[in-house]
Protein backbone atom coordinates (compact mmCIF):
# COMPACT_ATOMS: atom_id res chain seq x y z
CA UNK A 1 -30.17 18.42 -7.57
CA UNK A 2 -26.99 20.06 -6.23
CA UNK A 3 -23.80 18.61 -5.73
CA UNK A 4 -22.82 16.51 -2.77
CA UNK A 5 -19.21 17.73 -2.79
CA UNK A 6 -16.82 18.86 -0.03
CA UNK A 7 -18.21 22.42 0.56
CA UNK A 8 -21.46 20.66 0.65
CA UNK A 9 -20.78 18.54 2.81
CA UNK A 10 -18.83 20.86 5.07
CA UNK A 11 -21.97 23.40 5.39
CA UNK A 12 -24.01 19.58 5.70
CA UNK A 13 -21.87 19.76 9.12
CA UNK A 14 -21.77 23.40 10.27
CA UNK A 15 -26.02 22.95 9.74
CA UNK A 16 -26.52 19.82 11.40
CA UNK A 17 -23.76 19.63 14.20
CA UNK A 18 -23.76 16.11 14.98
CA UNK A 19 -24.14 12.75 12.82
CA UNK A 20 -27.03 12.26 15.01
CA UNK A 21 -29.13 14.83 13.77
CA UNK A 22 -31.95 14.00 11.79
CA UNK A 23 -32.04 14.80 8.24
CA UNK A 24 -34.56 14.15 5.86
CA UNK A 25 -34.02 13.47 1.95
CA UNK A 26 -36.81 14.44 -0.74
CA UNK A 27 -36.64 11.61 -3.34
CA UNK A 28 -34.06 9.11 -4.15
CA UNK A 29 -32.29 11.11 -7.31
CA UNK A 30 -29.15 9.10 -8.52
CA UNK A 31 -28.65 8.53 -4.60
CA UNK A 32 -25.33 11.25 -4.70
CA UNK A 33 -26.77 12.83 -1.50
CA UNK A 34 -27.92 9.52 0.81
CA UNK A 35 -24.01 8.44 -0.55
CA UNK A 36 -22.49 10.91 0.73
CA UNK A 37 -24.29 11.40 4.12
CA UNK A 38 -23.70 8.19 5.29
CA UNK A 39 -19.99 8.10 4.15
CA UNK A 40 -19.89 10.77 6.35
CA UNK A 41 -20.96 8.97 9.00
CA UNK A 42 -24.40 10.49 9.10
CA UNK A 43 -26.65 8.03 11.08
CA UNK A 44 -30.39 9.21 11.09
CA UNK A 45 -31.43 9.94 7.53
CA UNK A 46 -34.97 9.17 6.20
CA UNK A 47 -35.70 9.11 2.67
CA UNK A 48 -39.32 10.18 1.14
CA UNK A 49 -40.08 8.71 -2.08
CA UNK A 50 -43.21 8.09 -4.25
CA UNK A 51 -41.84 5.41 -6.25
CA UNK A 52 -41.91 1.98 -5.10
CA UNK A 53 -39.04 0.67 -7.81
CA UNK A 54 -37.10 3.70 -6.42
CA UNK A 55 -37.26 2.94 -2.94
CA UNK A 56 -36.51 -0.99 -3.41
CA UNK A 57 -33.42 -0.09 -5.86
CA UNK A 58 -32.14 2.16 -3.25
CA UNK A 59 -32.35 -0.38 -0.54
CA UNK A 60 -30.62 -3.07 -2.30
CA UNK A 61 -28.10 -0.21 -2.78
CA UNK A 62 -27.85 0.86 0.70
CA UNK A 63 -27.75 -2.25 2.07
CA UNK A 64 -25.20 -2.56 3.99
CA UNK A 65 -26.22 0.62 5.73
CA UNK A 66 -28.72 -1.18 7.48
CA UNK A 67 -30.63 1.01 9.95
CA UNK A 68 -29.11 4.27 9.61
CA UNK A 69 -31.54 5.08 6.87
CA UNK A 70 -35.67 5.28 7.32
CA UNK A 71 -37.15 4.59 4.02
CA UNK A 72 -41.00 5.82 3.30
CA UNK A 73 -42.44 4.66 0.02
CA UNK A 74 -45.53 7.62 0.08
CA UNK A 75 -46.37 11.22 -0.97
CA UNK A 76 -44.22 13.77 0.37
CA UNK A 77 -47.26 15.45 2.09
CA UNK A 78 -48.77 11.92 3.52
CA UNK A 79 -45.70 11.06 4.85
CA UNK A 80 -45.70 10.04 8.86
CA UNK A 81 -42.95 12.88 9.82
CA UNK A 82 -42.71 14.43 13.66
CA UNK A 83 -43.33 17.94 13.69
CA UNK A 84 -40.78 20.17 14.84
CA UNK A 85 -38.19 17.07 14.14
CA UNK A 86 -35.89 18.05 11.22
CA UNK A 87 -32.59 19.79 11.16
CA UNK A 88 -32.11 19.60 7.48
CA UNK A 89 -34.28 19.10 4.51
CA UNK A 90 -33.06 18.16 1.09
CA UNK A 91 -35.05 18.32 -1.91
CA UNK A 92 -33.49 18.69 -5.49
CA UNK A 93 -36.34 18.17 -7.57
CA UNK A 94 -39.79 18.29 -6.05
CA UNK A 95 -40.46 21.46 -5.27
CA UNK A 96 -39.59 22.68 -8.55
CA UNK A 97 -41.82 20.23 -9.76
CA UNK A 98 -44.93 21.94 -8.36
CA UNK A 99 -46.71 24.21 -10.75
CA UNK A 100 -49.26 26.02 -8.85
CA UNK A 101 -48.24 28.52 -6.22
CA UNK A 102 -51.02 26.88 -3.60
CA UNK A 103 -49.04 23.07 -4.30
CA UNK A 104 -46.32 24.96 -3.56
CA UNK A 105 -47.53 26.47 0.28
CA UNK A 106 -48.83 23.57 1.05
CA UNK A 107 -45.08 21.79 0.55
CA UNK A 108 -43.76 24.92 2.08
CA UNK A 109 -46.17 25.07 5.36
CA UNK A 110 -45.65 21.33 5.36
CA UNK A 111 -42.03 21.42 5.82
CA UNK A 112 -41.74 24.40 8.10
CA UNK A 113 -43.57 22.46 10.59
CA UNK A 114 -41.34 19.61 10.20
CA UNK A 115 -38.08 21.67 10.60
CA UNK A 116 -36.77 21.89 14.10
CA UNK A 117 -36.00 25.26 15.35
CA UNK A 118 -32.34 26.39 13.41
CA UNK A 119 -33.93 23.22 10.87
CA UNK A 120 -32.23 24.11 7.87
CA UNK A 121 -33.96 23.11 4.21
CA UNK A 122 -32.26 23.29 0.95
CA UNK A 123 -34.07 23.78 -1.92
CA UNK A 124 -33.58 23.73 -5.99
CA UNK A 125 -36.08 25.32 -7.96
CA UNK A 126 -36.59 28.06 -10.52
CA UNK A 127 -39.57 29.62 -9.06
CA UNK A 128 -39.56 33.53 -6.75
CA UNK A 129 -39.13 31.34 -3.27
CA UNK A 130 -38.62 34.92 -1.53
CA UNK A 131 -41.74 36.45 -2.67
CA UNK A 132 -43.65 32.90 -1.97
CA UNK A 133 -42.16 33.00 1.64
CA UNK A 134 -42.54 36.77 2.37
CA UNK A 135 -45.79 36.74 1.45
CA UNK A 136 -46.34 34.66 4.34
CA UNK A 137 -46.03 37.10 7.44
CA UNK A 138 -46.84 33.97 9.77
CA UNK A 139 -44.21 32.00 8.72
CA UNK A 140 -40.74 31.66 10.39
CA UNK A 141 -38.24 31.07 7.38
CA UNK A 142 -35.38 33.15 6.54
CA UNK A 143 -33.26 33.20 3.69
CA UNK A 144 -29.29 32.48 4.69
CA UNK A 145 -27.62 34.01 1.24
CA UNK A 146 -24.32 32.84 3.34
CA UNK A 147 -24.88 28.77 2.77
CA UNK A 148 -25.99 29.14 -0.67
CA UNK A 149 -22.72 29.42 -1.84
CA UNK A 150 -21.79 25.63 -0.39
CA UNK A 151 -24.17 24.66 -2.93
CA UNK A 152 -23.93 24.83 -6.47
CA UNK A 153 -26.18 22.94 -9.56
CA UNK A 154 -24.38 20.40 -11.76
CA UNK A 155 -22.37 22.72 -14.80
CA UNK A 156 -23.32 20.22 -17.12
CA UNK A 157 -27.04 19.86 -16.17
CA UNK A 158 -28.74 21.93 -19.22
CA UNK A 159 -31.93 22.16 -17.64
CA UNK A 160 -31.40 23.61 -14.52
CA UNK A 161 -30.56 27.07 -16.73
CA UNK A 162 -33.51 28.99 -14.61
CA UNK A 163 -32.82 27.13 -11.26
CA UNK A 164 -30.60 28.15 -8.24
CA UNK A 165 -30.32 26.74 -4.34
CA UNK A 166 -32.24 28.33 -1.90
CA UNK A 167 -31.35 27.81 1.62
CA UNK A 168 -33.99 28.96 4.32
CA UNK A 169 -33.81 28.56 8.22
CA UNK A 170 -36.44 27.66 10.14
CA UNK A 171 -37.00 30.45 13.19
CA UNK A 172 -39.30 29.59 15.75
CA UNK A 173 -41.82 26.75 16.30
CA UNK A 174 -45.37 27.23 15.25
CA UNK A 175 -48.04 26.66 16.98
């Protein structure tokens, strides 16, 4: 997971525009990014998380947030998302969790479709995301090398040696 800090949260802004704009978390993590986003005043978030305890924990957590945060206690991929909905997609540990490069399309195709058009997803992971996306002539995600620098991996965090922040921008809407 990256850091929530203030040149996070400043290209958070420049990417989503409004507080209105719909973001969508991968996975509860410590909570450092649903934090920050609604301190910010962020007021359409939904969270996606497998884990029931998770999901209840963060609740309690959140709750004084009320509303402003859609919780959905499922699989990533089963999860009842609009298409074409999305302006920004965080995920700090899932997609680095998927070994095979076909798990990793699927999550890929899945949240393309999800992004709006400009959607914006950020990703952590250790694996060749350009060749994985390039390889994919259909597809309608660029990489913006001039976000990725808002983002930077925990110094103390030995394990994300191998990983980096991807940031990739959703083109056009597929049909």
């Amino acid at each position: 997971m990256f850091v929530m800090d203030h040149n996070a949260l400043n290209a958070v802004r420049k990417i989503t525009r409004s507080e209105f704009a719909p973001i969508l978390t991968v996975g509860v993590g410590d909570g450092e990014w649903i934090r920050a986003l609604l301190a910010d005043g962020y007021m359409n978030t939904t969270v996606v998380e497998p884990s029931e305890a998770a999901i209840t924990a963060a609740q309690e957590s959140f709750a004084e947030y009320g509303i402003l945060v859609r919780w959905l206690c499922t699989d990533l991929l089963h999860a009842p998302l609009k298409t074409n909905r999305y302006a920004l997609w965080l995920d700090g540990t899932l997609f680095d969790r998927l070994m095979l490069d076909e798990q990793r399309l699927e999550y890929l195709e899945f949240m393309q479709s999800r992004l709006r058009v400009e959607g914006v997803a950020i990703l952590v992971s250790s694996c060749d995301l350009p060749t994985l996306v390039n390889n994919q002539p259909a597809w309608q995600l660029e990489f913006v090398e001039s976000e990725i620098s808002s983002f930077h991996l925990p110094q103390s965090a030995t394990d994300f040696a191998s990983r980096r922040v991807w940031v990739l921008k959703q083109q056009t809407i597929l049909v």
